[in-house]
N, C-alpha and C. Protein backbone atom coordinates (compact mmCIF):
# COMPACT_ATOMS: atom_id res chain seq x y z
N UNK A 1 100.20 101.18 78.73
CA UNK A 1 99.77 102.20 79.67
C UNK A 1 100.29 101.92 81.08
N UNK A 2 100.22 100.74 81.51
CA UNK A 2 100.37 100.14 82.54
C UNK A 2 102.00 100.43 83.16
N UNK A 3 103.12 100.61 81.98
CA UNK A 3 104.36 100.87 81.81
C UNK A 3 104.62 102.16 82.21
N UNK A 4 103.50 103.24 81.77
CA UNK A 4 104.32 104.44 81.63
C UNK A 4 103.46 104.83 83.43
N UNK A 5 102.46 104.38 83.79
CA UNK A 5 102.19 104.13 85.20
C UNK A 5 102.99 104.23 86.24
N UNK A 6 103.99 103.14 86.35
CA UNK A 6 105.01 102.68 86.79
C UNK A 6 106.05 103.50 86.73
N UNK A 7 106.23 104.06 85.42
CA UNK A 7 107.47 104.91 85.40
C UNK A 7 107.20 106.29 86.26
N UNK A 8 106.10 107.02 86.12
CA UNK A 8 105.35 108.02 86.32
C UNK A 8 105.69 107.89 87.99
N UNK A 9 104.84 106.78 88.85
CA UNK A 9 104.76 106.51 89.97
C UNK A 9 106.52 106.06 90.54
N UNK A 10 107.44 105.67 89.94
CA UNK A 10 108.22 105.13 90.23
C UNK A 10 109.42 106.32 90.45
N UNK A 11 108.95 107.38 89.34
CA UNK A 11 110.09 108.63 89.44
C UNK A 11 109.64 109.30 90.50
N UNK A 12 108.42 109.80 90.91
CA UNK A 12 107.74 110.43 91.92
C UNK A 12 107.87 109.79 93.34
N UNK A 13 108.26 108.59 92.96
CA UNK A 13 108.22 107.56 94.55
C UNK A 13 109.68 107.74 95.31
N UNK A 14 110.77 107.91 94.15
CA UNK A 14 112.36 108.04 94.24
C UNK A 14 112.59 109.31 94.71
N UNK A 15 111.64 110.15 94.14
CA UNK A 15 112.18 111.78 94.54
C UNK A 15 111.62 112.02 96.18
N UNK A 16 110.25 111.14 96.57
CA UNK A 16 109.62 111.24 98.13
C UNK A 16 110.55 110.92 98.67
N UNK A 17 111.06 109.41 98.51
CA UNK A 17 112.20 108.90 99.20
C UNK A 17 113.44 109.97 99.64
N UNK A 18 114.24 110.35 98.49
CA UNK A 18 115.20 111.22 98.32
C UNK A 18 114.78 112.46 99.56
N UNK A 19 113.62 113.08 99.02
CA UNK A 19 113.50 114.08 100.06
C UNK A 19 113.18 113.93 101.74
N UNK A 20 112.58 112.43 101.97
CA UNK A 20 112.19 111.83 103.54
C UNK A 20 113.76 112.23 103.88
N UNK A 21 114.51 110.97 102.90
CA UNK A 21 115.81 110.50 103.73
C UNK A 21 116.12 111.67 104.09
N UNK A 22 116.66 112.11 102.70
CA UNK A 22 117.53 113.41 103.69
C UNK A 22 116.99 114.70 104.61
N UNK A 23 115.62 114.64 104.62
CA UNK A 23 115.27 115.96 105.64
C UNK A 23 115.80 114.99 106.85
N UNK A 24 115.01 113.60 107.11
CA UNK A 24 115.20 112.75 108.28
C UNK A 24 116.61 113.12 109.01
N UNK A 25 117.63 112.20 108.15
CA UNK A 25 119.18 112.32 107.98
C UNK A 25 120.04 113.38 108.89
N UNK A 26 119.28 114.67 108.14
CA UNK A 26 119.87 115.93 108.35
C UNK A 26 119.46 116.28 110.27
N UNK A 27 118.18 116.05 110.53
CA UNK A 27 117.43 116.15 111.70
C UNK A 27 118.08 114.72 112.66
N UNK A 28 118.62 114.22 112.32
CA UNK A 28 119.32 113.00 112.91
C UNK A 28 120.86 113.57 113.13
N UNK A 29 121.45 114.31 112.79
CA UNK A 29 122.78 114.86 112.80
C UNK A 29 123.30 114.88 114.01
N UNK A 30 122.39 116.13 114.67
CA UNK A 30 122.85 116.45 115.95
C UNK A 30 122.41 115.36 117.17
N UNK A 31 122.16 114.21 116.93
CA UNK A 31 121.96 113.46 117.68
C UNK A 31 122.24 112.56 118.13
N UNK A 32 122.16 111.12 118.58
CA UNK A 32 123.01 109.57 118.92
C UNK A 32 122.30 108.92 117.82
N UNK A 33 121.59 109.30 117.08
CA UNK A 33 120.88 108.56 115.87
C UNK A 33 122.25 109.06 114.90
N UNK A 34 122.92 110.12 114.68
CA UNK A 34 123.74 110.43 113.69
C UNK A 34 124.51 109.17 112.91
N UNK A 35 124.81 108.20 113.55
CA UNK A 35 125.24 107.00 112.62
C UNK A 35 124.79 106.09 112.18
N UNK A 36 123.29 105.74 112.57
CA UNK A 36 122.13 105.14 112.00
C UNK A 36 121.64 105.75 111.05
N UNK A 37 121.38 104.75 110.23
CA UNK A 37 120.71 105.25 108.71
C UNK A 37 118.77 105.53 108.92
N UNK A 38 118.29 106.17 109.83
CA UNK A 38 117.14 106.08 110.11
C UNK A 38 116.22 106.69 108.96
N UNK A 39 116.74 107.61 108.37
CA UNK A 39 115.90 108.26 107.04
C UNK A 39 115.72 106.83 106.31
N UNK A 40 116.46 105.97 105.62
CA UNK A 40 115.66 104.99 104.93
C UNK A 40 115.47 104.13 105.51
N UNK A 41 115.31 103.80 106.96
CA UNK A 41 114.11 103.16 107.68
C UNK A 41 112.57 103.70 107.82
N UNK A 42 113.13 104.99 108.13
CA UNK A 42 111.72 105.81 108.17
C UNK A 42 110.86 105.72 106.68
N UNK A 43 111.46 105.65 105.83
CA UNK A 43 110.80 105.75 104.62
C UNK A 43 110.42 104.33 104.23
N UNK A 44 111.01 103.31 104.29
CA UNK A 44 110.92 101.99 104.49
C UNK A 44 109.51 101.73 105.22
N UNK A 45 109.37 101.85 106.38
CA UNK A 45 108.70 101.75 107.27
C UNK A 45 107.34 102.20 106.81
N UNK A 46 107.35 103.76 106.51
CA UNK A 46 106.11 104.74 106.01
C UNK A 46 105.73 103.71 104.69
N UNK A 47 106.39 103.60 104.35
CA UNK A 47 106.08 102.61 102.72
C UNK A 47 105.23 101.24 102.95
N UNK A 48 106.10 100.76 103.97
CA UNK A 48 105.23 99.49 104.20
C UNK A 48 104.06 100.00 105.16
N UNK A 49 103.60 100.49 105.60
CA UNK A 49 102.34 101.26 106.31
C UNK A 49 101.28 101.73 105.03
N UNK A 50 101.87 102.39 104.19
CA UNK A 50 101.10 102.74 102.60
C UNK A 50 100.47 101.86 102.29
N UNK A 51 101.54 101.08 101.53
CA UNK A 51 101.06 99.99 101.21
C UNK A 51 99.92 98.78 101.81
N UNK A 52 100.10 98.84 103.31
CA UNK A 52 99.15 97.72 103.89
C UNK A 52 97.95 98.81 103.94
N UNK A 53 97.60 99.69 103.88
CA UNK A 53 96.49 100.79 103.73
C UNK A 53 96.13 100.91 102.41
N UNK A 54 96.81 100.73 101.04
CA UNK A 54 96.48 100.67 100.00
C UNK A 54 95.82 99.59 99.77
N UNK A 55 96.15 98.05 100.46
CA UNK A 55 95.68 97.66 100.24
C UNK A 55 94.47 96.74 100.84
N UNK A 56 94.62 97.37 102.36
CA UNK A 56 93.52 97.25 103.08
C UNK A 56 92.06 98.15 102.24
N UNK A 57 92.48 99.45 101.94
CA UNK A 57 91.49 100.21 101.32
C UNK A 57 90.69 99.36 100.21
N UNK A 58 91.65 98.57 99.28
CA UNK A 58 90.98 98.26 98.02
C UNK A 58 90.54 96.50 97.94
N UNK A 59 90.84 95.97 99.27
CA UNK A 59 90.77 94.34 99.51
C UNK A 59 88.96 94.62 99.37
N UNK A 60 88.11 95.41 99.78
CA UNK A 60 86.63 95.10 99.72
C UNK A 60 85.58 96.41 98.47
N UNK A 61 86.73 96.88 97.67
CA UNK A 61 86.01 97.62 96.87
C UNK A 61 86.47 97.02 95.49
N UNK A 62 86.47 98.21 94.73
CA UNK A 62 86.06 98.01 93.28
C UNK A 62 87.55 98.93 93.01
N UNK A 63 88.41 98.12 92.31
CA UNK A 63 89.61 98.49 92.31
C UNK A 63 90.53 99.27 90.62
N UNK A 64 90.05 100.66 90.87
CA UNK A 64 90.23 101.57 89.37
C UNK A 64 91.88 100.59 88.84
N UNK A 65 92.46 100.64 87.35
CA UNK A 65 93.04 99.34 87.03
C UNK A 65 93.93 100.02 87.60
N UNK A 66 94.23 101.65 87.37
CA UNK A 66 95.61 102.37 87.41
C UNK A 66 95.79 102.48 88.98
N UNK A 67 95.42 101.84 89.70
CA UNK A 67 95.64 102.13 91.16
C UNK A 67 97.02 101.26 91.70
N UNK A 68 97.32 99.73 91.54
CA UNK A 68 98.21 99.42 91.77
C UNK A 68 99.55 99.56 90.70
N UNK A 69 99.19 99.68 89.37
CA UNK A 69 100.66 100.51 88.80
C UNK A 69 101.44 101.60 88.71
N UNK A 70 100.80 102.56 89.51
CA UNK A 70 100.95 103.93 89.31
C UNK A 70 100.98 104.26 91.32
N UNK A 71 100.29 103.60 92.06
CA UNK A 71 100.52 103.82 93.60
C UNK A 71 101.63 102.62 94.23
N UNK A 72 101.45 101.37 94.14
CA UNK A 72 101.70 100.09 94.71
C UNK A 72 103.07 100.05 93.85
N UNK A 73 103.22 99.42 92.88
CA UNK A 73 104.24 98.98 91.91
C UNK A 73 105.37 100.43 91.80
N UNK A 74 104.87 101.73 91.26
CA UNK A 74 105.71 102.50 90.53
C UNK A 74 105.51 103.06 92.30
N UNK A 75 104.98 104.07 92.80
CA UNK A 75 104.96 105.24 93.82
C UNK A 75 105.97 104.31 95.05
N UNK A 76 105.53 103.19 95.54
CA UNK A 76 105.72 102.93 96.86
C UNK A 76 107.04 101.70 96.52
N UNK A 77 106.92 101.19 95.09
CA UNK A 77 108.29 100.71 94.85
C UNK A 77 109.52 101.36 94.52
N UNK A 78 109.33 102.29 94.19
CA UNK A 78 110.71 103.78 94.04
C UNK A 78 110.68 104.34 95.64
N UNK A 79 109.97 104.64 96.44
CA UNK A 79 109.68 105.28 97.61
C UNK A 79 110.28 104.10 98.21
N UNK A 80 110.20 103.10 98.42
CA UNK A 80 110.93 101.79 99.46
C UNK A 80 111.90 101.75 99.36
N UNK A 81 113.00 101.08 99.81
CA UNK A 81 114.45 100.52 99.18
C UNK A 81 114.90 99.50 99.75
N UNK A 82 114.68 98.38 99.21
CA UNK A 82 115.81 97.44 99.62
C UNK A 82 117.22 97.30 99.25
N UNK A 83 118.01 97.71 98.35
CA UNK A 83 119.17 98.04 98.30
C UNK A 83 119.53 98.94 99.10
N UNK A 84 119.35 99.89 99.13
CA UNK A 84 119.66 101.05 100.13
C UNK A 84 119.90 100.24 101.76
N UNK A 85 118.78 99.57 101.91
CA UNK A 85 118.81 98.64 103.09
C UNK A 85 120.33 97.98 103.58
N UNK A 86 120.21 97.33 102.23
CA UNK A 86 121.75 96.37 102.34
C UNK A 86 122.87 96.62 102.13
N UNK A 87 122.90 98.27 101.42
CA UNK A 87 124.04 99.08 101.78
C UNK A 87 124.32 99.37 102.97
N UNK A 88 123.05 99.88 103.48
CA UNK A 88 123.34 100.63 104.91
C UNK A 88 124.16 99.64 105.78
N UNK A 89 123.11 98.31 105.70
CA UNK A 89 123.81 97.48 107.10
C UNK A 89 125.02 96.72 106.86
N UNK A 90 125.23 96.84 105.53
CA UNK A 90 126.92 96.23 105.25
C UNK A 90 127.74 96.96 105.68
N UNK A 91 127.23 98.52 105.46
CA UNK A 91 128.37 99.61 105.91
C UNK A 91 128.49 99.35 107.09
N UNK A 92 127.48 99.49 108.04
CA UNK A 92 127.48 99.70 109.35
C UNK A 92 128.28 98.45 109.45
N UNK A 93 128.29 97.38 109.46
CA UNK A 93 128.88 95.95 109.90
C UNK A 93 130.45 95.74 109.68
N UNK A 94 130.59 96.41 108.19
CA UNK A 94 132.14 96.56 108.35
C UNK A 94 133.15 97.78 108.53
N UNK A 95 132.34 98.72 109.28
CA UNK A 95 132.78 99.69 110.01
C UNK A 95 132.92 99.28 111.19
N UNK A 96 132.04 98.43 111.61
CA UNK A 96 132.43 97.54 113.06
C UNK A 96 131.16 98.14 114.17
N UNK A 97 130.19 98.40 113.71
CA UNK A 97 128.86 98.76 114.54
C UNK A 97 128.40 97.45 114.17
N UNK A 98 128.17 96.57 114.44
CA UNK A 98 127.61 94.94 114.07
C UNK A 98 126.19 95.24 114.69
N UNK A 99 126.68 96.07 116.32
CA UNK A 99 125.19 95.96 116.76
C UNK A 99 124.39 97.03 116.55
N UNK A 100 125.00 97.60 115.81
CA UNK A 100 123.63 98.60 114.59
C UNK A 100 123.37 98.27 113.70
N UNK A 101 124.20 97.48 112.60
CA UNK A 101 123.71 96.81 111.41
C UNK A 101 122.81 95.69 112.18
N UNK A 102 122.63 94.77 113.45
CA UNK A 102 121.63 93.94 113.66
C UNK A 102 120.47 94.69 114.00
N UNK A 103 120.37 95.56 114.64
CA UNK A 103 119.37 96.40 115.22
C UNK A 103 118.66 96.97 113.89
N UNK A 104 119.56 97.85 113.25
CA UNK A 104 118.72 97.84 111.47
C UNK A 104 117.86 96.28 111.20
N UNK A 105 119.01 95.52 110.75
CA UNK A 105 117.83 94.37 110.58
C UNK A 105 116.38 93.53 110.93
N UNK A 106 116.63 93.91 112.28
CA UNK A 106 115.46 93.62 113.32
C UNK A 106 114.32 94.54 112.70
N UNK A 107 114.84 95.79 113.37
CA UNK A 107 113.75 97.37 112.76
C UNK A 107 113.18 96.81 111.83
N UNK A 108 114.14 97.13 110.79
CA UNK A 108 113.45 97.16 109.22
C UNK A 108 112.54 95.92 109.13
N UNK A 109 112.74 94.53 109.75
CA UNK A 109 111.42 93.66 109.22
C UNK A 109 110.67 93.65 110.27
N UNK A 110 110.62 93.81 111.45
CA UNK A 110 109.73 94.31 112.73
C UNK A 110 108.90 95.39 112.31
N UNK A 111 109.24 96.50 112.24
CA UNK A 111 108.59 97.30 112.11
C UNK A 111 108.12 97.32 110.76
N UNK A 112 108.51 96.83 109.50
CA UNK A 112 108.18 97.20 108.21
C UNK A 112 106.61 95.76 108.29
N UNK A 113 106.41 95.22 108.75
CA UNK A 113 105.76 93.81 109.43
C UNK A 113 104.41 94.23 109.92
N UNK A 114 105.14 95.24 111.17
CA UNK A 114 104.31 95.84 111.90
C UNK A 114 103.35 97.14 110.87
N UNK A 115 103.69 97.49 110.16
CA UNK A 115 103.56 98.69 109.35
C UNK A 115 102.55 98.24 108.54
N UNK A 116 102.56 97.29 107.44
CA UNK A 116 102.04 96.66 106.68
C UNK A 116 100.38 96.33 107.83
N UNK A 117 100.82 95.49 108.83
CA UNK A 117 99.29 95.01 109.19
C UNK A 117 98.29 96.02 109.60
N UNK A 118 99.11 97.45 110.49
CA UNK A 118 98.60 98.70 111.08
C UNK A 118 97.79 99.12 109.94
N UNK A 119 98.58 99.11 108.64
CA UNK A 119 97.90 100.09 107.37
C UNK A 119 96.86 99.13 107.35
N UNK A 120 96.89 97.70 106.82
CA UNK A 120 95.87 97.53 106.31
C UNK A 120 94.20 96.96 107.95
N UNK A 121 94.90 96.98 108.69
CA UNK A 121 93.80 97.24 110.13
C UNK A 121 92.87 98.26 110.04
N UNK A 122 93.93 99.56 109.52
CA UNK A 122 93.19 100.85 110.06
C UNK A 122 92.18 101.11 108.65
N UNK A 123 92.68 100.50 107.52
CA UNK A 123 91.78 100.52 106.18
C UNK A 123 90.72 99.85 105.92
N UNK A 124 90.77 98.73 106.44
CA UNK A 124 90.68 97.15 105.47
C UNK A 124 89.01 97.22 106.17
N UNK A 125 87.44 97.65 105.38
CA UNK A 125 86.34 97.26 105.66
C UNK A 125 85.67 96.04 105.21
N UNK A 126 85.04 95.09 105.97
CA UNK A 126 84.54 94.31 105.37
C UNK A 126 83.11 94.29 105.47
């Protein structure tokens, strides 16, 4: 059960992603963001914010089983990307933006850091 959870949450998590990036992406065009990959930061980011709220929410309750295979594991692990990540900033680096592929790097664990503790702050009752 736990499997098809995952799959369920994991196809649904890929298609959020898919649709963040590229509305983001597209709304980034006309701008100085246009060569930054900010759609899968933004989604990155929103993910790790989920997640520290998912699990701020469930650190002091009573935790249904299907909640982390089907939200945590399948939804917010298809919805994240770390490959995508390390595409982006390879591209950027050997296109010769070095100091956008570092600035990605920073972001993404700064803010994905920052994201995680916010979610589970604004959740987490004890």
């Amino acid at each position: 059960m736990n499997a098809l959870l995952v799959f369920l949450g994991g196809g649904l998590g890929s298609l959020a992603r898919w649709s963040l990036n590229t509305s983001v992406q597209s709304l980034a065009e006309k701008t100085a963001l246009h060569r930054f990959p900010i759609g899968i930061l933004t989604c990155n980011v929103l993910g790790c914010f989920l997640i520290g709220c998912l699990f701020g929410y469930f650190a002091t309750r009573n935790t249904p089983p299907w909640v982390f295979p089907l939200l945590a594991t399948g939804f917010l692990g298809g919805f994240t990307t770390f490959s995508t990540f390390a595409k982006d900033t390879h591209s950027l680096w050997t296109s010769g933006l070095t100091s956008l592929a570092l600035a990605k790097i920073v972001l993404s664990i700064l803010l994905g850091l920052a994201a995680v503790w916010a979610g589970i702050r604004l959740t987490y009752s004890a």
